[in-house]
C-alpha atoms as a PDB file:
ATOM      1  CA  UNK A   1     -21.111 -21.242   6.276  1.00  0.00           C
ATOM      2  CA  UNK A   2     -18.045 -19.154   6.733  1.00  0.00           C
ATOM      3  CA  UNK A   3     -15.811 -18.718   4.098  1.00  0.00           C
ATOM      4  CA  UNK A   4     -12.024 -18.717   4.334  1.00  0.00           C
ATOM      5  CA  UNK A   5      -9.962 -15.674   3.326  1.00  0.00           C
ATOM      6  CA  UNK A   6      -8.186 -17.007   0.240  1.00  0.00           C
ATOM      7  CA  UNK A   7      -5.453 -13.608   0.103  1.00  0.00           C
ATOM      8  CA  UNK A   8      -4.677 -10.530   1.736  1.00  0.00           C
ATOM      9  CA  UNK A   9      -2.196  -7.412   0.874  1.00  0.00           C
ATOM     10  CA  UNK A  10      -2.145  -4.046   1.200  1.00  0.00           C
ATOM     11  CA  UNK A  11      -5.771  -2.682   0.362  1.00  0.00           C
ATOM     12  CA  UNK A  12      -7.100  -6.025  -0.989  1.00  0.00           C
ATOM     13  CA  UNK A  13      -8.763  -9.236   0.284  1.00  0.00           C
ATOM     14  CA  UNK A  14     -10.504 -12.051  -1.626  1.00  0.00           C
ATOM     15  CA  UNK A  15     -12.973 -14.591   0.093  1.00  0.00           C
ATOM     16  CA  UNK A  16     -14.215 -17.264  -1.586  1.00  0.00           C
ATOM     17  CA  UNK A  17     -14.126 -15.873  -5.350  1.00  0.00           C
ATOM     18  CA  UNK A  18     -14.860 -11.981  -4.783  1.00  0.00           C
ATOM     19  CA  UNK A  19     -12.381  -9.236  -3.995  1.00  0.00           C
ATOM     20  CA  UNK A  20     -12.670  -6.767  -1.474  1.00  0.00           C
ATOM     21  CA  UNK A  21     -11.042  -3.453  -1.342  1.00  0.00           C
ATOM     22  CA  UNK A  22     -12.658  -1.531   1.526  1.00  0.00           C
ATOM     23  CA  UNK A  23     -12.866  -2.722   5.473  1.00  0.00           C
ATOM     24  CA  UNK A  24     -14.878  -5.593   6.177  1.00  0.00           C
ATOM     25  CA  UNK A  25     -16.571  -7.654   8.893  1.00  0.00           C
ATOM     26  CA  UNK A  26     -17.274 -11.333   8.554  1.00  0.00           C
ATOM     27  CA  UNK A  27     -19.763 -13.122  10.791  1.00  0.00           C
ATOM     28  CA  UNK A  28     -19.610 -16.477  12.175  1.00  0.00           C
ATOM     29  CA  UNK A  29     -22.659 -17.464   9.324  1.00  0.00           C
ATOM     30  CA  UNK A  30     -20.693 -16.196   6.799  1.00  0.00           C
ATOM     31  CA  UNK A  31     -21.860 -13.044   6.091  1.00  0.00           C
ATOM     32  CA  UNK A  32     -20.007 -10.171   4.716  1.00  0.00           C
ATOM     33  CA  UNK A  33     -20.194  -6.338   5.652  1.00  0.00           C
ATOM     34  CA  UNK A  34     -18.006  -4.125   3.311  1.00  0.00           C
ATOM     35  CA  UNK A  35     -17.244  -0.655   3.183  1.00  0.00           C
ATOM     36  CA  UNK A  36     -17.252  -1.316   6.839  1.00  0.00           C
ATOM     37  CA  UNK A  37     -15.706   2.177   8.799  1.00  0.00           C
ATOM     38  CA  UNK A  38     -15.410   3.252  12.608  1.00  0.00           C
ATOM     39  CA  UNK A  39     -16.869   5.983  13.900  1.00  0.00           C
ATOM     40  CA  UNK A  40     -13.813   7.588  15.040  1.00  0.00           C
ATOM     41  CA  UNK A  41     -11.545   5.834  11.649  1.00  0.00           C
ATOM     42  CA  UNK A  42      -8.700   4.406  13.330  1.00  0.00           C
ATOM     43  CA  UNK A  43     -10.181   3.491  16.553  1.00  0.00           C
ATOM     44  CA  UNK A  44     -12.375   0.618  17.354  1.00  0.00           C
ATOM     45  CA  UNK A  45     -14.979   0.999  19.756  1.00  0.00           C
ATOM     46  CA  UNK A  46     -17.669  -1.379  20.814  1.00  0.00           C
ATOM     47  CA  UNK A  47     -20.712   0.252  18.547  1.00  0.00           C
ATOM     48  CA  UNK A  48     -18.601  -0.339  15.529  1.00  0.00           C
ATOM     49  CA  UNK A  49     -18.909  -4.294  16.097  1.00  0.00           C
ATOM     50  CA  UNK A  50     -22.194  -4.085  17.763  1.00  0.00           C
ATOM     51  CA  UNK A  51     -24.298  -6.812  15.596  1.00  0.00           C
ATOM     52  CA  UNK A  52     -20.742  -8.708  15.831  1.00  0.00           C
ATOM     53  CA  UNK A  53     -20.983  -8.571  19.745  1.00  0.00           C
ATOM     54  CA  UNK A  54     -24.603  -9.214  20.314  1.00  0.00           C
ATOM     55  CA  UNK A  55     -23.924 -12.556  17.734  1.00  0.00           C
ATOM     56  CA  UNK A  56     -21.603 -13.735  20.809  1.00  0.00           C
ATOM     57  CA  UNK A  57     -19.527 -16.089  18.412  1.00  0.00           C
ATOM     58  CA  UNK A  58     -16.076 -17.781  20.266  1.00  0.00           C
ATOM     59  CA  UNK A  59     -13.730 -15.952  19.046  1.00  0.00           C
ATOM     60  CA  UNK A  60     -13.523 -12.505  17.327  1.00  0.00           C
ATOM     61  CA  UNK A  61     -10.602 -11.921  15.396  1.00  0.00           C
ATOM     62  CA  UNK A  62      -9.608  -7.789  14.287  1.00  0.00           C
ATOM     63  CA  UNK A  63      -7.406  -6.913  12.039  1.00  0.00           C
ATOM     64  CA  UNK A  64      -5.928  -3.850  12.970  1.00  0.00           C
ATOM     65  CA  UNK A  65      -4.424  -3.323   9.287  1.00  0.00           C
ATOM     66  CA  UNK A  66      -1.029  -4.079   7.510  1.00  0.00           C
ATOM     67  CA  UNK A  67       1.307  -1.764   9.971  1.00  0.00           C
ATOM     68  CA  UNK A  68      -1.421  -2.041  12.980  1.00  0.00           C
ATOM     69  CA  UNK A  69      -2.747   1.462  12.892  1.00  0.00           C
ATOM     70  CA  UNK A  70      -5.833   0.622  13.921  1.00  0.00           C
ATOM     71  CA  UNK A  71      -5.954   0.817  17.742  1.00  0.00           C
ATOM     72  CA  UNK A  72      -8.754  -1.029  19.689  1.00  0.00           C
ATOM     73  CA  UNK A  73     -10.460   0.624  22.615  1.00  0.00           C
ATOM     74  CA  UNK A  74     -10.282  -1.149  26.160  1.00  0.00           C
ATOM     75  CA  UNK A  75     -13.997  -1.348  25.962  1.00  0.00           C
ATOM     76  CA  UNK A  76     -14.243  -4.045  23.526  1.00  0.00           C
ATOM     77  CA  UNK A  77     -11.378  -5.817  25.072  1.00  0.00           C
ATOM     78  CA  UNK A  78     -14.015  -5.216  28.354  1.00  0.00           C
ATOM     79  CA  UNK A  79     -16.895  -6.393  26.350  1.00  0.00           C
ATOM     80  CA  UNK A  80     -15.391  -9.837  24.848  1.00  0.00           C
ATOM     81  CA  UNK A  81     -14.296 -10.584  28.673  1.00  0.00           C
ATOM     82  CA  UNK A  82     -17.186 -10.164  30.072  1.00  0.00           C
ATOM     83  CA  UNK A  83     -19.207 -12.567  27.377  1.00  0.00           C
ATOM     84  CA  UNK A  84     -16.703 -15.105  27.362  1.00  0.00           C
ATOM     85  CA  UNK A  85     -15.166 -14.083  23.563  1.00  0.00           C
ATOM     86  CA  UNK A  86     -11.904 -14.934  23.221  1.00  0.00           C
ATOM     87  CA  UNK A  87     -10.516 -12.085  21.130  1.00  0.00           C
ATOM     88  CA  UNK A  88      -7.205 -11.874  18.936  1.00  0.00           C
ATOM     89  CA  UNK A  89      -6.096  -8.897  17.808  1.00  0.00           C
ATOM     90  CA  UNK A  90      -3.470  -8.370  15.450  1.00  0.00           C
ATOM     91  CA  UNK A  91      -1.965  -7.068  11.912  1.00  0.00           C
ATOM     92  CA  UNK A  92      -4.293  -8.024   9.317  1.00  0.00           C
ATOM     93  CA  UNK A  93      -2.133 -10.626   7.391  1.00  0.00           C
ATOM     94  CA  UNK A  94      -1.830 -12.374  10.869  1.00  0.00           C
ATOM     95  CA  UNK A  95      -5.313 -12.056  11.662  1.00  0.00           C
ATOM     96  CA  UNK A  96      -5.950 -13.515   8.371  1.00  0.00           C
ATOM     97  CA  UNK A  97      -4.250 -16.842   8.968  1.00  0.00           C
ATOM     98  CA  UNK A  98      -5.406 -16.805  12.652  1.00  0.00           C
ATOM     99  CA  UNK A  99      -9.276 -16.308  11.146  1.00  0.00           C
ATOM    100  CA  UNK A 100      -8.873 -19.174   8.744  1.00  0.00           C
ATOM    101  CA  UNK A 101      -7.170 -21.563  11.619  1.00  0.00           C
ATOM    102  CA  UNK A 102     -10.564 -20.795  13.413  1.00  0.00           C
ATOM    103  CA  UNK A 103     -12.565 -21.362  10.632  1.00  0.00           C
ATOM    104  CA  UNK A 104     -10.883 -24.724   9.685  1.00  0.00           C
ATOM    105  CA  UNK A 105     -10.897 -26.152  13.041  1.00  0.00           C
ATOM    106  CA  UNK A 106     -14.647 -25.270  13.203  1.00  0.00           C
ATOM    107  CA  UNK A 107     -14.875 -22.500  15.617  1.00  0.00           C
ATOM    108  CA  UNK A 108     -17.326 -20.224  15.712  1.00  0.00           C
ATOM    109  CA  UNK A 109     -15.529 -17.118  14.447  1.00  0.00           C
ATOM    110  CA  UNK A 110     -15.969 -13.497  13.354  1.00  0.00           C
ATOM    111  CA  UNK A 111     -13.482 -11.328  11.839  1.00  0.00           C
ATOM    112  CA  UNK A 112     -13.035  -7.189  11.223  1.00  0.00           C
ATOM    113  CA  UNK A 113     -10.350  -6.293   9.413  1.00  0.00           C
ATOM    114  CA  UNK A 114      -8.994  -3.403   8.280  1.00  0.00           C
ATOM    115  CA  UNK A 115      -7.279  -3.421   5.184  1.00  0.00           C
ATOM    116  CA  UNK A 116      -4.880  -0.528   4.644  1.00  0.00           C
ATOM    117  CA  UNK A 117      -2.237   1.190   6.629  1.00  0.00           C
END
């Protein structure tokens, strides 16, 4: 089951009763990665989601972080095309409420968000 983000701000997330203060991926069974980091730090490339990818949920929504530092390559923009993933990218505290949407409408969803800057 996939939890809802209950808050989000600068550095600091909470899902269901635990906080989070590193970068995190959640998968569409509800699954949490912390301390999750990109190979090149504020650049997303396709190996960083890689398990997200290959889980093919509907919709993958990345938080690029509070000011949108985080850029996203045009391969995983490439990648979601090509397996039918609709992907939203955007500043965490909108890809917060567009990841909780998702999950209350029942859409399989996955989110990676950065948390910071």
């Amino acid at each position: 089951m996939i939890l809802e983000i209950k808050y989000y701000s600068f550095g600091r997330m909470i899902i269901g009763t635990k906080e989070y203060t590193s970068d995190l991926i959640l998968d569409m069974e509800g699954h949490i990665q912390d301390n999750w980091w990109r190979k090149q730090g504020h650049y997303l490339s396709p190996e960083d989601i890689a398990a997200v990818l290959e889980s093919a949920p509907k919709k993958i929504v990345i938080g690029t972080g509070a000011n949108g530092r985080m850029a996203v390559s045009d391969q995983v923009i490439q990648v979601c095309q090509k397996k039918g993933i609709e992907l939203e990218i955007l500043p965490t505290a909108e890809a917060v409420t567009h990841f909780n949407c998702a999950v209350q409408a029942g859409i399989p969803v996955a989110g990676c968000f950065h948390l910071t800057c």
